[in-house]
N, C-alpha and C. Protein backbone atom coordinates (compact mmCIF):
# COMPACT_ATOMS: atom_id res chain seq x y z
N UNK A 1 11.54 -21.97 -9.40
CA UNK A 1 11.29 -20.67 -8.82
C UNK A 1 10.94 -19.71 -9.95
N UNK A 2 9.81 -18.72 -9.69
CA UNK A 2 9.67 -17.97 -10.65
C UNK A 2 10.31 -17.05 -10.70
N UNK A 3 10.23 -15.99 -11.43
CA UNK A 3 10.77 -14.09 -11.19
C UNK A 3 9.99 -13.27 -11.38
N UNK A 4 10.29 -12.11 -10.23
CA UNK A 4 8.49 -11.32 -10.14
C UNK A 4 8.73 -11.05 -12.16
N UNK A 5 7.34 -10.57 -12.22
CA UNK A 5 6.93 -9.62 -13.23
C UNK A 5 7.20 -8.11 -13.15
N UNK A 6 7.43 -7.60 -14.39
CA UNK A 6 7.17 -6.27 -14.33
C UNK A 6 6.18 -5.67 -13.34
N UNK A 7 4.59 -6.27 -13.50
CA UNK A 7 4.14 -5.79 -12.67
C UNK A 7 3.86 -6.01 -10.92
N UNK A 8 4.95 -6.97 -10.49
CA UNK A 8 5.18 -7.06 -9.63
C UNK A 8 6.29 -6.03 -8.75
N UNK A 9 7.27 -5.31 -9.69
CA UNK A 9 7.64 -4.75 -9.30
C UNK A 9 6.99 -3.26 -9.07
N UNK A 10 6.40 -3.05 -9.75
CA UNK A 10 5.89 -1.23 -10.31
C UNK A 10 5.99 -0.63 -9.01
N UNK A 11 5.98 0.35 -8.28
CA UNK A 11 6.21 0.91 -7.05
C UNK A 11 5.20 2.40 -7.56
N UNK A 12 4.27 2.48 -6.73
CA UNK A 12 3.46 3.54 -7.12
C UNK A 12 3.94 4.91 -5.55
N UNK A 13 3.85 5.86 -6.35
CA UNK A 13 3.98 7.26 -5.23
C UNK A 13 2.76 7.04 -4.56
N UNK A 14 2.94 8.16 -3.55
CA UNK A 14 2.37 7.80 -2.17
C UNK A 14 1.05 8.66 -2.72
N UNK A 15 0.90 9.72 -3.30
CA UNK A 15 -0.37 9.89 -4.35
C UNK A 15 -0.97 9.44 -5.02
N UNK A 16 -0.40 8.21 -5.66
CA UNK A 16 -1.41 7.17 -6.44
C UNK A 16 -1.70 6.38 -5.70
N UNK A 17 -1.31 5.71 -4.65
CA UNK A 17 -1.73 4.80 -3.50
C UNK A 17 -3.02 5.42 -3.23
N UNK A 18 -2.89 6.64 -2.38
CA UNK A 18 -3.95 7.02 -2.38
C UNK A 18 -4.55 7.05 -2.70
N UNK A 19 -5.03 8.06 -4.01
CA UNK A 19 -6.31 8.07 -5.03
C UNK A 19 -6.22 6.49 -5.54
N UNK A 20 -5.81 5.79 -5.05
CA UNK A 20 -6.44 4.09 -5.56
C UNK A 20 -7.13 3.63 -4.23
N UNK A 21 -6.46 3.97 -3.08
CA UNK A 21 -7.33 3.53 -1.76
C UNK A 21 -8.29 4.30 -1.61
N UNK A 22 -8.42 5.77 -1.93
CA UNK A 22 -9.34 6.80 -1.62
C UNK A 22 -9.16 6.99 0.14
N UNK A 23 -8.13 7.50 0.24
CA UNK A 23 -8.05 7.89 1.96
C UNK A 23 -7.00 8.89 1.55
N UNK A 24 -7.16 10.06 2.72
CA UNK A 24 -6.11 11.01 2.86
C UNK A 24 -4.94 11.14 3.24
N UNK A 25 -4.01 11.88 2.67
CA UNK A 25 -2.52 11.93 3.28
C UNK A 25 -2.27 11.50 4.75
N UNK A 26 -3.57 12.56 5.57
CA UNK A 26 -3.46 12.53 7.57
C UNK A 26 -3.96 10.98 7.40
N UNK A 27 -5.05 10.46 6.80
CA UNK A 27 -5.52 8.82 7.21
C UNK A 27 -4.16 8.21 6.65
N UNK A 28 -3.46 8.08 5.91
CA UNK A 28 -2.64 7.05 6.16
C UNK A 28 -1.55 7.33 6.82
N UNK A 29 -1.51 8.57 6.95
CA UNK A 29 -0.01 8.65 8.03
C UNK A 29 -0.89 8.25 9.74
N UNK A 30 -1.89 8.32 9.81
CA UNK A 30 -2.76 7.71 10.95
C UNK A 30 -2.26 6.26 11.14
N UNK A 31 -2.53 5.84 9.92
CA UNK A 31 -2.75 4.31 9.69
C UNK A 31 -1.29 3.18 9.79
N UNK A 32 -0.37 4.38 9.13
CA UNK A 32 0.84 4.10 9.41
C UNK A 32 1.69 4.17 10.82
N UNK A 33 1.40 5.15 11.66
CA UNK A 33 1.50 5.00 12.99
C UNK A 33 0.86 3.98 13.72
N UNK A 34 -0.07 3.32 13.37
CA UNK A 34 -0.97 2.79 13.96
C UNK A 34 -0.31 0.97 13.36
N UNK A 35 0.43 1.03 12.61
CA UNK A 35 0.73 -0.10 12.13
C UNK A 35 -0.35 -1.06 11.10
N UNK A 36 -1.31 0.10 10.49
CA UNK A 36 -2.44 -0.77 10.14
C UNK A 36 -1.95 -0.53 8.25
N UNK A 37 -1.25 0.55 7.79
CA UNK A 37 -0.75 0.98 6.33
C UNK A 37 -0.14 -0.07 5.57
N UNK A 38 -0.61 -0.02 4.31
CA UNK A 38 0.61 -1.10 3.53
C UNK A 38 1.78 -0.47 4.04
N UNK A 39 2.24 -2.25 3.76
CA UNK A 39 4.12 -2.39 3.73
C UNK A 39 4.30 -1.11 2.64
N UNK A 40 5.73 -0.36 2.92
CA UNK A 40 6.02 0.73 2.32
C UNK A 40 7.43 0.76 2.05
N UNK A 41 7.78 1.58 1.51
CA UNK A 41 9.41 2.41 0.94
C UNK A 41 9.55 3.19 1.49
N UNK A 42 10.87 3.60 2.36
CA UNK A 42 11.02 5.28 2.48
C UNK A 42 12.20 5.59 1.71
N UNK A 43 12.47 6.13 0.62
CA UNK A 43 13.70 6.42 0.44
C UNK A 43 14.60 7.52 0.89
N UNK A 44 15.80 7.68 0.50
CA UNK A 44 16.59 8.54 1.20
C UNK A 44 16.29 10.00 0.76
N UNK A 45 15.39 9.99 0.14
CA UNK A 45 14.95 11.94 -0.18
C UNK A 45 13.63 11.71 0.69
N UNK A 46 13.45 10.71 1.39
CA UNK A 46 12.22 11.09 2.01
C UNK A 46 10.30 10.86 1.44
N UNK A 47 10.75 10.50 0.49
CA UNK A 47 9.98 9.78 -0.14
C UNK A 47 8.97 8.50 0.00
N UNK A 48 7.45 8.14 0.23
CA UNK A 48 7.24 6.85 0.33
C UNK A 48 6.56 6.32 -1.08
N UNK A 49 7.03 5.01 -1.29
CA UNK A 49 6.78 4.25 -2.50
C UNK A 49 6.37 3.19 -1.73
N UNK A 50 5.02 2.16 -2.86
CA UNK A 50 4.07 1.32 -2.12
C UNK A 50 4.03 0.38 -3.42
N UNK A 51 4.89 -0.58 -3.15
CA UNK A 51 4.96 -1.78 -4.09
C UNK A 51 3.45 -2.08 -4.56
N UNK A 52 3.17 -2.73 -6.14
CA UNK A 52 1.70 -2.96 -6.46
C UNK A 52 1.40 -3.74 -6.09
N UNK A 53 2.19 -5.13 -5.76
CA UNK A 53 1.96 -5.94 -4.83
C UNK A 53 1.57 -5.93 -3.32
N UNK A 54 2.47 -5.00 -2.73
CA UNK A 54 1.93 -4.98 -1.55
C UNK A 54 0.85 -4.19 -1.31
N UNK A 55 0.19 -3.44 -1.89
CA UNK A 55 -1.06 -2.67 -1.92
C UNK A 55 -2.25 -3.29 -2.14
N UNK A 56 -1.94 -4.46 -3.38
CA UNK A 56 -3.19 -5.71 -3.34
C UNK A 56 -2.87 -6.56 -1.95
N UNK A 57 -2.15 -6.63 -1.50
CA UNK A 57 -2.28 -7.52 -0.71
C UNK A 57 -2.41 -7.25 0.53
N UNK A 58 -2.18 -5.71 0.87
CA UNK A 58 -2.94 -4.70 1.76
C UNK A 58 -4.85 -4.56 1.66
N UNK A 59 -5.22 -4.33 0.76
CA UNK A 59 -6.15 -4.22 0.48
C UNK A 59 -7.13 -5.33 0.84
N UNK A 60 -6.67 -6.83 -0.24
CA UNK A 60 -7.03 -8.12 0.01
C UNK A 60 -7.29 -8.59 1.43
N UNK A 61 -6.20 -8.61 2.11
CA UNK A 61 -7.02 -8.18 4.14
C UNK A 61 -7.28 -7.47 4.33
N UNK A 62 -7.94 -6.76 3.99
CA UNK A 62 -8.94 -5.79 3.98
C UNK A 62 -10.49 -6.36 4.29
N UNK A 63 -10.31 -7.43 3.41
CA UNK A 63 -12.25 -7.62 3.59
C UNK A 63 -12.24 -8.76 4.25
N UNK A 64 -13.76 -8.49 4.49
CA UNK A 64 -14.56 -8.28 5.98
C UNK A 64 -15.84 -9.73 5.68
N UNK A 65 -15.67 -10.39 6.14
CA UNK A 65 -16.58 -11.63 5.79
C UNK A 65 -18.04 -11.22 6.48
N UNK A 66 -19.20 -11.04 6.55
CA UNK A 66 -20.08 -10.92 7.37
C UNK A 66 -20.65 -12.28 7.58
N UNK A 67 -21.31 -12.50 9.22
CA UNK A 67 -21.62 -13.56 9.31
C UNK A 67 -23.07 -13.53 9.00
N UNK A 68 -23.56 -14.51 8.68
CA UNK A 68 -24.95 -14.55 8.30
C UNK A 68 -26.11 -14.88 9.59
């Protein structure tokens, strides 16, 4: 068994998520109602944190195969 990496753990604020997805505060709280948002953190101040992992791997289903 391995153990994550440092950068498996890193947990980015809900502002750098963003400016890395390029969508707005209202689009992901959209997206998050909608059940479509990366897996997330809420902590107890209210806070959301977005594992770096789960953001690639949000992203990664993300794309879109076109058929030819």
């Amino acid at each position: 068994m391995t153990t994550p990496t440092t950068a498996d753990k890193r947990t980015l604020t809900l502002v750098e998520a963003l400016a890395e997805i390029r969508v707005s505060r209202a689009a992901f709280y959209r997206m998050r109602a909608r059940g479509q948002a990366p897996r997330h953190l809420k902590l107890p101040n209210g806070q959301i944190r977005i594992r770096r992992a789960d953001l690639d791997a949000w992203f990664d289903g993300c794309e879109v195969q076109e058929a030819c």
